[in-house]
Protein backbone atom coordinates (compact mmCIF):
# COMPACT_ATOMS: atom_id res chain seq x y z
CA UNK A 1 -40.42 -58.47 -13.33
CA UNK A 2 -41.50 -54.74 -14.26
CA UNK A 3 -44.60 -54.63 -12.35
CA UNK A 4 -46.15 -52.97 -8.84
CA UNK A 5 -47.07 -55.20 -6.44
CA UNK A 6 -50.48 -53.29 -4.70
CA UNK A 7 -50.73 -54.22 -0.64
CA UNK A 8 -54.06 -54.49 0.68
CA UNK A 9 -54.06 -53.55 4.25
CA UNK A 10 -57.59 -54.61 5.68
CA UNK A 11 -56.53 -58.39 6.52
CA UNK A 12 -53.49 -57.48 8.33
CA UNK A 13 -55.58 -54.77 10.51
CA UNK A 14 -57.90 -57.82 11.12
CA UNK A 15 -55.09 -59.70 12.58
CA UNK A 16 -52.66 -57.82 13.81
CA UNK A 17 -53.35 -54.31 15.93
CA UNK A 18 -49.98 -52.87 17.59
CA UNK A 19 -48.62 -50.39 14.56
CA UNK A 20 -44.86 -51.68 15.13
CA UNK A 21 -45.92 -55.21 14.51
CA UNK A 22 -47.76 -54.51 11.04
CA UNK A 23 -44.76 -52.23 9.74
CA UNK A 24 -42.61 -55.76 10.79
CA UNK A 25 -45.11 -57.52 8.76
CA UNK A 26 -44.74 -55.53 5.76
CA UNK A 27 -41.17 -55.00 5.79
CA UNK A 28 -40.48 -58.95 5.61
CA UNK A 29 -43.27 -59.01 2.94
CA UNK A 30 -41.45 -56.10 0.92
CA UNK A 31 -38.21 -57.59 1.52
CA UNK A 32 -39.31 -61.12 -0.49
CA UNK A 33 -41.30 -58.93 -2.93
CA UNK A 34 -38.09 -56.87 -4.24
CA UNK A 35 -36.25 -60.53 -3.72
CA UNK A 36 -39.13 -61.67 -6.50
CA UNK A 37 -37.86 -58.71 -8.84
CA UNK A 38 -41.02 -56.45 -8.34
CA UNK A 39 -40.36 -52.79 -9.41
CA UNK A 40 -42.83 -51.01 -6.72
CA UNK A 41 -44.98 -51.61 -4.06
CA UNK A 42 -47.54 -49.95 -3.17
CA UNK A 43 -50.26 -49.57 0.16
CA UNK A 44 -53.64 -49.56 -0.79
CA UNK A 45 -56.20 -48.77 2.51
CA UNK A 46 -60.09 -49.13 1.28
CA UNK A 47 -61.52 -47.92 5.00
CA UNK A 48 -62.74 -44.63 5.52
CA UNK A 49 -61.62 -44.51 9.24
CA UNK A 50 -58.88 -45.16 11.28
CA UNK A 51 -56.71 -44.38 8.10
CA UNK A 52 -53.70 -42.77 10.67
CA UNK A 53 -52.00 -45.79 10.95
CA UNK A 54 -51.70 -46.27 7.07
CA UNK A 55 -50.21 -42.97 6.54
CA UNK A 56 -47.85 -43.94 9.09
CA UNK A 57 -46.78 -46.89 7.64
CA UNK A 58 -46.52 -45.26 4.49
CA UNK A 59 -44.28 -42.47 5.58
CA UNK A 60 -41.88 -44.94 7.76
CA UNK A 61 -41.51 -47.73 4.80
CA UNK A 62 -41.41 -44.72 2.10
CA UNK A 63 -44.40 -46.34 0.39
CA UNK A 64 -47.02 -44.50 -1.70
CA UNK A 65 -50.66 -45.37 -0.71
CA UNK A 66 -53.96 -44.81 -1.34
CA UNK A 67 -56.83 -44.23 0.92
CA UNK A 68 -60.55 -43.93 1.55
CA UNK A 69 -63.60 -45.60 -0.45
CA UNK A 70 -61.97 -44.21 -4.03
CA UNK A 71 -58.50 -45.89 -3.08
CA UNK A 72 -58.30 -48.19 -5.53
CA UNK A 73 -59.16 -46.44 -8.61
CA UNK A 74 -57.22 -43.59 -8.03
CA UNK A 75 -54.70 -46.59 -7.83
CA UNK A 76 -55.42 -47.88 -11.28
CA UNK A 77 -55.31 -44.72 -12.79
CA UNK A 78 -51.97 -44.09 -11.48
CA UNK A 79 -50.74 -47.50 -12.94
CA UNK A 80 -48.30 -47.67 -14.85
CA UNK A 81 -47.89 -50.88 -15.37
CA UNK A 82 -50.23 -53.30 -17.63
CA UNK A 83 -51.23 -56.54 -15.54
CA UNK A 84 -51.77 -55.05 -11.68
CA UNK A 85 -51.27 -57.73 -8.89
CA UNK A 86 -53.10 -57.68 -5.33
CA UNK A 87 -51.33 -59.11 -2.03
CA UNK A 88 -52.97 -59.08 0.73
CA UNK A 89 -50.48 -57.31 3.36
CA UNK A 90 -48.41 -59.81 5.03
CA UNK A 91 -49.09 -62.95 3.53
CA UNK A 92 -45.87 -64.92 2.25
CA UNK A 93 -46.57 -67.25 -1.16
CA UNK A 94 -44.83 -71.02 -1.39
CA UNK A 95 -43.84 -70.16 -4.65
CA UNK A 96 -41.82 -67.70 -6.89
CA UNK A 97 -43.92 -64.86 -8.10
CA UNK A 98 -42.64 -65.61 -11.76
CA UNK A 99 -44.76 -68.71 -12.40
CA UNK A 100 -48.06 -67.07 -11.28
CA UNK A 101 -47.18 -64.01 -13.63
CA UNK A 102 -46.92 -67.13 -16.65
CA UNK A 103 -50.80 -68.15 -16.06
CA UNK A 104 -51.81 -64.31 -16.25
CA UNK A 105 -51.15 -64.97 -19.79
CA UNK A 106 -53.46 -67.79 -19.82
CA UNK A 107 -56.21 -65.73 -18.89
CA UNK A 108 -56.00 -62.21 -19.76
CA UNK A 109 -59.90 -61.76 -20.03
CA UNK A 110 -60.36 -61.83 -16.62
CA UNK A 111 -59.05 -62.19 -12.80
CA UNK A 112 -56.42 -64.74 -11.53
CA UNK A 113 -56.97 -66.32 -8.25
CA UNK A 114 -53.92 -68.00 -5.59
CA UNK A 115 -55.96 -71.16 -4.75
CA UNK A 116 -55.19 -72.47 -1.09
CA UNK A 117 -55.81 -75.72 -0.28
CA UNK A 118 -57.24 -76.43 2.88
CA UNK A 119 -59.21 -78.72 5.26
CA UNK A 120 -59.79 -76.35 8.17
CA UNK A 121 -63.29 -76.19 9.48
CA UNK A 122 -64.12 -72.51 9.81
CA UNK A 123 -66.97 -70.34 9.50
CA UNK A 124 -68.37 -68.05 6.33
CA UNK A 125 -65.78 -70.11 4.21
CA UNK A 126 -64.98 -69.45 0.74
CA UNK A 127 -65.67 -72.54 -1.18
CA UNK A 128 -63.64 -72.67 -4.65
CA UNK A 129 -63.07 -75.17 -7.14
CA UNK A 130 -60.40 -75.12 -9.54
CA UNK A 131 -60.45 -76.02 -12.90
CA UNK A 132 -59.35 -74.57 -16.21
CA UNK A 133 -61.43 -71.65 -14.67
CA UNK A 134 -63.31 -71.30 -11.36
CA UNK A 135 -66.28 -73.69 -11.57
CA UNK A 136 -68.01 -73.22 -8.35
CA UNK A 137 -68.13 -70.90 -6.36
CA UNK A 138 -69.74 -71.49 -2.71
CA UNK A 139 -70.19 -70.49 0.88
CA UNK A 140 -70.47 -72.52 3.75
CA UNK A 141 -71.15 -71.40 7.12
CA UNK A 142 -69.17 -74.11 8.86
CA UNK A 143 -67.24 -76.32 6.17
CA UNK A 144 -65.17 -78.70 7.23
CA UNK A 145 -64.03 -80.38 3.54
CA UNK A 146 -61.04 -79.79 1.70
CA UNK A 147 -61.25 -77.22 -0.86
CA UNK A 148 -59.43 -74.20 -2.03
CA UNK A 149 -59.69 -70.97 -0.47
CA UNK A 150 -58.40 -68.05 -1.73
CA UNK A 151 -54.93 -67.45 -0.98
CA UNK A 152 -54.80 -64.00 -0.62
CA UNK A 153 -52.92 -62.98 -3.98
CA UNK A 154 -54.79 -62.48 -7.61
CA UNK A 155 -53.53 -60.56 -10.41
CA UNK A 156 -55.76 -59.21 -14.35
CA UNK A 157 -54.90 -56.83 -16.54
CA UNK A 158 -55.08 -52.79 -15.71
CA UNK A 159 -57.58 -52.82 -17.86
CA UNK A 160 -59.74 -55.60 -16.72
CA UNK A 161 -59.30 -53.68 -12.87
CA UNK A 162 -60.76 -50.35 -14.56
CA UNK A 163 -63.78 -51.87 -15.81
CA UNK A 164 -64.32 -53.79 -12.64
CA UNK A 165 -62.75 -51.39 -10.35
CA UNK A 166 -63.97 -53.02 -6.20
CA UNK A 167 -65.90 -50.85 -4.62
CA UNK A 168 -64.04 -51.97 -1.12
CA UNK A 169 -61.95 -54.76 -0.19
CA UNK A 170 -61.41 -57.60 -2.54
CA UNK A 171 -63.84 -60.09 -1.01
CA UNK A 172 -65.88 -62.58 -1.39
CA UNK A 173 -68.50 -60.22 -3.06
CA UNK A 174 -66.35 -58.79 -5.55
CA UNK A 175 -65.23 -62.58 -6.64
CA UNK A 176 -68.86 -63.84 -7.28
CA UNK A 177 -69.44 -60.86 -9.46
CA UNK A 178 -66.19 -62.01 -11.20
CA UNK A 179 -67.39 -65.58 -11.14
CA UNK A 180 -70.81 -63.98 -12.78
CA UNK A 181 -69.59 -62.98 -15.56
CA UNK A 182 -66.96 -66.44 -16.39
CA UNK A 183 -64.26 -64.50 -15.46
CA UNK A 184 -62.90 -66.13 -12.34
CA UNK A 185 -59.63 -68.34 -12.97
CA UNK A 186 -57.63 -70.47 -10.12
CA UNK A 187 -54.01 -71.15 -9.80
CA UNK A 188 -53.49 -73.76 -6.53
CA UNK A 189 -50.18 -73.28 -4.66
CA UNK A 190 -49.04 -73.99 -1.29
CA UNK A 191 -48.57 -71.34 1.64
CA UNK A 192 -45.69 -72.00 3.77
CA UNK A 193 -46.79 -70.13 6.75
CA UNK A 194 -49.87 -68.54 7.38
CA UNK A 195 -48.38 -66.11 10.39
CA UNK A 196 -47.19 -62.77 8.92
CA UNK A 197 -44.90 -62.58 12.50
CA UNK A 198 -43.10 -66.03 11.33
CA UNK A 199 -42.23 -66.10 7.55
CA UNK A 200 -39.28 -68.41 7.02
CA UNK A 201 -35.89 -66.59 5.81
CA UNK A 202 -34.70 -70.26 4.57
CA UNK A 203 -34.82 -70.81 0.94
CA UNK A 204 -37.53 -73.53 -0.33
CA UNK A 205 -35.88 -77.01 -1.31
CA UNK A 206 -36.98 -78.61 -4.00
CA UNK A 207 -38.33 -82.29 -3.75
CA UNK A 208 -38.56 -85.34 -5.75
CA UNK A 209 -42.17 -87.09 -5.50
CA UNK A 210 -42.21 -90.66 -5.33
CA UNK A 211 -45.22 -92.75 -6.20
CA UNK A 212 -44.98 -96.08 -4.04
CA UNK A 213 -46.78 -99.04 -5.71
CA UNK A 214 -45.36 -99.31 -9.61
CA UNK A 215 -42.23 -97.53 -8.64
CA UNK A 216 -41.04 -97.93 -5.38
CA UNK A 217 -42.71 -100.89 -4.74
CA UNK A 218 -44.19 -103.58 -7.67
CA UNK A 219 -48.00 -103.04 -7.53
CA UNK A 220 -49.27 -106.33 -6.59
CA UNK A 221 -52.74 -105.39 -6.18
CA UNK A 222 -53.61 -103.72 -2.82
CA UNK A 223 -50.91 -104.40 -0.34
CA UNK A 224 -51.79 -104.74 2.97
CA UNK A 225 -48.36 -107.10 4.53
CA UNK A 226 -45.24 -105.44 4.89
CA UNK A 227 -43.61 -109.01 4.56
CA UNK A 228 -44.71 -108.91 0.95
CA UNK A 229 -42.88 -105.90 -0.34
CA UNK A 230 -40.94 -106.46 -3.42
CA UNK A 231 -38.78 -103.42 -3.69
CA UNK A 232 -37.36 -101.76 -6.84
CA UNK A 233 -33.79 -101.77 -5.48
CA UNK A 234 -32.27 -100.43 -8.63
CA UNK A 235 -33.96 -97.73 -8.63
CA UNK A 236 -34.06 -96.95 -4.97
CA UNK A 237 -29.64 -97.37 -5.36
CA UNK A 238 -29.80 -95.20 -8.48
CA UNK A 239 -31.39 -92.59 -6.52
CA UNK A 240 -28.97 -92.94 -3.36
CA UNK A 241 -26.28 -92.72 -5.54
CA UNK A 242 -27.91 -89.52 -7.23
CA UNK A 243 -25.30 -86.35 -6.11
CA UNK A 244 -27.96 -83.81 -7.17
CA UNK A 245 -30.90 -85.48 -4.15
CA UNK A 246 -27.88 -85.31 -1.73
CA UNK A 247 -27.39 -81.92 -2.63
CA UNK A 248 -30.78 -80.89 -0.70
CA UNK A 249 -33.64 -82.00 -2.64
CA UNK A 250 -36.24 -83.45 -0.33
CA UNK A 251 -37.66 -87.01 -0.84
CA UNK A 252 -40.97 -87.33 -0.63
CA UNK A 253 -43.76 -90.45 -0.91
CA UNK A 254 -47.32 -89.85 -2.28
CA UNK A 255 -49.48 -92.21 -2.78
CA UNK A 256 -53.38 -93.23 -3.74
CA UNK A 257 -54.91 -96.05 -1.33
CA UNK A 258 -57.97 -96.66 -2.35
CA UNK A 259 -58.09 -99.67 -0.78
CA UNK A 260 -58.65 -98.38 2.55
CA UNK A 261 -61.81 -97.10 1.23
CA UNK A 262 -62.60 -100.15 -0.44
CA UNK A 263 -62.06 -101.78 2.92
CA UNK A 264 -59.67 -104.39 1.20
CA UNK A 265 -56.71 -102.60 3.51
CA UNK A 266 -57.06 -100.58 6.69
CA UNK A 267 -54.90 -97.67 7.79
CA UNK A 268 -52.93 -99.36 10.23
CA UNK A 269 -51.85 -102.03 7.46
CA UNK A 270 -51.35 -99.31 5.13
CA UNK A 271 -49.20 -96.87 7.79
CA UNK A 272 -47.16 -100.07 8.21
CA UNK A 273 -46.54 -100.81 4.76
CA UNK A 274 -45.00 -96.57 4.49
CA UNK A 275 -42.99 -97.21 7.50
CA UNK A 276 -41.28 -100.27 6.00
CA UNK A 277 -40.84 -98.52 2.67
CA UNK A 278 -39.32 -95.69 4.34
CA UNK A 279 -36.79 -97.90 7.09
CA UNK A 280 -35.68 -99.95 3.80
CA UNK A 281 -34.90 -96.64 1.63
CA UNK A 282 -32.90 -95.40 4.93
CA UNK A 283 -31.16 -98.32 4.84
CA UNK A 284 -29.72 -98.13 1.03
CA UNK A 285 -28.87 -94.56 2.08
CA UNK A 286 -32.20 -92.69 1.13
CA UNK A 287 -33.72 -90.67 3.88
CA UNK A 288 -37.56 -90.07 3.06
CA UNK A 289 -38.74 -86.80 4.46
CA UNK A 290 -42.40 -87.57 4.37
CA UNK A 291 -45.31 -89.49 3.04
CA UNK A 292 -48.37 -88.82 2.04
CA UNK A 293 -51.37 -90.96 1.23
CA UNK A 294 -54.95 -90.54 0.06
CA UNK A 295 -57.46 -93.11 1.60
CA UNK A 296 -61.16 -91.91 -0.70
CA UNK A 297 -62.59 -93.28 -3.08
CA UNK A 298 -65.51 -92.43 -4.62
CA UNK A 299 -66.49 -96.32 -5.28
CA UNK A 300 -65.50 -97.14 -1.55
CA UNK A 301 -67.22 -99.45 0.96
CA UNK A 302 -66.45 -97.27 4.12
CA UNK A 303 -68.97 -94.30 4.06
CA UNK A 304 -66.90 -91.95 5.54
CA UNK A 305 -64.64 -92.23 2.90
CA UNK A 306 -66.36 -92.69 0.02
CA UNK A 307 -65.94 -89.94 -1.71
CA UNK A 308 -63.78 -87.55 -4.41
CA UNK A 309 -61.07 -86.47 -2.98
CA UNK A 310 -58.49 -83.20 -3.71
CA UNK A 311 -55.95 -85.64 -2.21
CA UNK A 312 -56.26 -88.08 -4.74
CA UNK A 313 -53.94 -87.92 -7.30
CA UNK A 314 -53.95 -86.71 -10.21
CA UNK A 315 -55.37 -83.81 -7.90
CA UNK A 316 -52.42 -81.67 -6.41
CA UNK A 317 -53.79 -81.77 -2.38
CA UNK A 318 -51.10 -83.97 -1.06
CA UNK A 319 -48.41 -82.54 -3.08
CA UNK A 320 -49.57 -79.00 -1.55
CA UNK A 321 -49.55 -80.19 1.91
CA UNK A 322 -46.04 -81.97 1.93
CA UNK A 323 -44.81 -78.25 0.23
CA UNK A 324 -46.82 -76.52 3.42
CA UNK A 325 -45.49 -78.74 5.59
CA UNK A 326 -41.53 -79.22 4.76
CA UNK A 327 -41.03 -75.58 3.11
CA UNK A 328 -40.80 -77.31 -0.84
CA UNK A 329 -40.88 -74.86 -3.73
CA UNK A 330 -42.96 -77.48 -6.25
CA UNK A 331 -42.00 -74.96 -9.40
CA UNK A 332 -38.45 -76.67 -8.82
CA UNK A 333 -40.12 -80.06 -8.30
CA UNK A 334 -40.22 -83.25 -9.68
CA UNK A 335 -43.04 -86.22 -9.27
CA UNK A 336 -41.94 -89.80 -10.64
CA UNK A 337 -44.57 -92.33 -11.13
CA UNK A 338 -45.80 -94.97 -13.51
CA UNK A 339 -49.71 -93.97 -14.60
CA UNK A 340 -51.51 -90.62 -15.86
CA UNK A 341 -52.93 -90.08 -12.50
CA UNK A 342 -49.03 -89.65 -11.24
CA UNK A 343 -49.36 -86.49 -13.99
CA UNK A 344 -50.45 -84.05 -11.43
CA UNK A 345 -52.69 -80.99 -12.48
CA UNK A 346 -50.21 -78.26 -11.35
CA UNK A 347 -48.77 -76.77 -14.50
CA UNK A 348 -45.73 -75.58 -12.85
CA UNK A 349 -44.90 -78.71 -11.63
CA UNK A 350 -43.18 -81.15 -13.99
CA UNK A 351 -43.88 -85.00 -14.12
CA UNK A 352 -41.50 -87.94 -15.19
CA UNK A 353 -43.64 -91.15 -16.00
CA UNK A 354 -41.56 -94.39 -16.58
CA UNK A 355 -42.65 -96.20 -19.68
CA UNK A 356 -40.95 -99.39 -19.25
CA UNK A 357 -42.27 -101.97 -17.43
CA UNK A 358 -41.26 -102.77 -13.86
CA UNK A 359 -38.51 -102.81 -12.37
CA UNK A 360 -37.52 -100.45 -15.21
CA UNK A 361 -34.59 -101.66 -17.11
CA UNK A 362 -31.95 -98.78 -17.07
CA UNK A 363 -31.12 -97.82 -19.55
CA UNK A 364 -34.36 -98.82 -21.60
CA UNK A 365 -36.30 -95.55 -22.82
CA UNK A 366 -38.27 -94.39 -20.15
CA UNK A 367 -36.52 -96.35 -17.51
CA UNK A 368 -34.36 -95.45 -14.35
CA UNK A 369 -31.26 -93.85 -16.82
CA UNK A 370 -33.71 -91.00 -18.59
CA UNK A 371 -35.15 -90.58 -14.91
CA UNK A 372 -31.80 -89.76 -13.32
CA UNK A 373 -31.04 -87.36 -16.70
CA UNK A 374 -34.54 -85.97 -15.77
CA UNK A 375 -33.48 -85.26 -12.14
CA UNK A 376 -30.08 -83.77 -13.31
CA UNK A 377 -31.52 -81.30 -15.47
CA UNK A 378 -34.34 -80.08 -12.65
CA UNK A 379 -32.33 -80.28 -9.92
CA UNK A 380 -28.26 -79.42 -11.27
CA UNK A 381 -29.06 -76.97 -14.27
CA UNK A 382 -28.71 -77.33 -17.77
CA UNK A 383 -24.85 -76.24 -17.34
CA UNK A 384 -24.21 -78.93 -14.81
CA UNK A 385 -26.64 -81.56 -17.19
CA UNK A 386 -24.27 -80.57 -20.40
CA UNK A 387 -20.81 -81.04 -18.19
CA UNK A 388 -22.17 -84.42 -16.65
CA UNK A 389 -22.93 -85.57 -21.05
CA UNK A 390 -19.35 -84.30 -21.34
CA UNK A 391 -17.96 -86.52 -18.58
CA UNK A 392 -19.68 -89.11 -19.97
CA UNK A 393 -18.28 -88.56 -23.34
């Protein structure tokens, strides 16, 4: 990846002071930058005081960087390069830079956002929907819905950066102007940790999303008994006996329950239901790392939850928070399900929808024989997929 990576230095000031701790920061940052194949990196400083400690850090990391008010477009005239990506210092990304570089392509005209999901109630939020293109564009003073945030990386064209070259910081200002003009794209993905001081040095697994009623379980309406279950065993065997999951792909439930909104099944019922799922996987030998369910629904009888929901499937909310929470890299991910809302709108994620009817004969078209070939090929490689075909004669 032939491009330099430019490190904007005003959040980490924000939340870290002592000098040693930010050059920690940055070092674990530059490390996993050069690990993502980036040619340069680069400090860019906007303030117009207390610019010491960014020389500094320049000098010690052997970094070029630019300060004062004209920082960054003495930056962009220096480029070299012809897209121009902004990190804010610190922050470590849930997924490889590679697939956010493939929707810059998607929308050269204008400015790429890193969409974070989120559902923490905090003050002067940024308030972003994502669409093909940034839709709406908010603020809240104390917002305690999920939406995306930015994420603290974006990326345009040089070119696009020297006719809208910030004035500051990239902030929330500088967006709306963006967002003005219909040139404001969004790109969710998840953030595995938040704290510059405690980025993880363990590689990302990938994970196999499970939908639960159609393919786990048959869909017999909304289930509310877990004496009622009827399992899809050869499935749930095919997948225990599947060397490429035991090889350290996560397992991982996500489901829409509507019903709970509905009030036709309540939480408890519904919790139950998971937690008999999950015991009866463990016992054919499949360990389920964690489920995830949405409860809204915008047709619901419960007002509280009777709404849209960035959980709900084929929105990507619960798929971000299982990556968040158990380290998953979703650009090596796979969901599994049985409708178009199990298509989720990530376009580096790729979905496997079973087209036979359940339980999914195996080796129909579509059924539990294409889904293990799918699986192969995600999680083994298309070397190991072509020796397995040989094997198999």
């Amino acid at each position: 990846m032939d491009t330099t990576v430019y490190i904007l230095l005003d959040e980490l000031y924000s939340r870290i002071r002592a000098e040693e701790d930010c050059a920690s920061a940055l070092s674990r940052q530059i490390e996993w930058l050069r690990g993502q194949g980036c040619r340069e990196a680069v400090l860019i400083d906007a303030r117009d005081a207390d610019t010491d400690v960014t020389e500094k850090l320049g000098q010690k990391l052997a970094l070029r960087a630019y300060i004062g008010k004209d920082a960054f477009a003495a930056a962009l005239e220096d480029a070299e390069s012809a897209h121009c990506v902004m990190i804010q210092a610190g922050f470590p990304f849930g997924m490889e830079l590679s697939c956010f570089f493939e929707q810059c392509a998607r929308c050269a005209d204008g400015l790429l956002l890193a969409l974070r999901y989120s559902e923490e109630k905090t003050p002067d939020t940024r308030y972003v929907f994502w669409g093909s293109s940034v839709i709406e564009f908010m603020m809240r003073e104390n917002c305690s819905e999920e939406r995306y945030v930015y994420g603290g990386l974006c990326a345009g064209t040089r070119a696009f950066f020297l006719e809208n070259v910030p004035q500051a910081n990239l902030d929330t200002e500088y967006f709306r102007q963006v967002f003005d003009v219909g040139k404001l794209h969004g790109f969710p993905i998840p953030m595995w940790n938040h704290d510059p001081a405690k980025i993880s040095e363990d590689a990302p697994l990938p994970a196999l999303f499970l939908d639960r009623d159609g393919v786990l379980l048959e869909d017999t309406g909304y289930i509310n008994d877990p004496e009622t279950l009827v399992y899809n065993d050869a499935l749930l065997e095919a997948l225990a006996d599947c060397d490429y999951l035991r090889k350290g792909a996560a397992i991982v439930i996500v489901s829409n329950q509507a019903g709970i909104a509905k009030g036709l099944v309540t939480r408890e019922e519904a919790e139950a239901v998971n937690a008999r799922v999950c015991a009866h996987m463990q016992e054919i030998g499949l360990a389920v790392d964690g489920v995830w369910y949405c409860p809204y629904h915008e047709d619901g009888e419960i007002p509280e939850l009777s709404r849209g929901s960035l959980r709900r499937k084929p929105s990507p909310g619960m798929l971000l928070l299982a990556a968040e929470a158990l380290h998953l890299d979703l650009a090596r991910s796979l969901m599994a399900g049985d409708s178009e809302s199990d298509r989720i709108a990530l376009p580096y994620l790729e979905t496997f929808l079973f087209s036979d009817e359940f339980p999914y004969a195996h080796e129909q078209k579509g059924g539990i024989a294409d889904l293990l070939q799918t699986i192969a090929r995600k999680f083994g490689g298309e070397a190991e997929l072509n020796d397995q075909a040989a094997e198999n004669g």
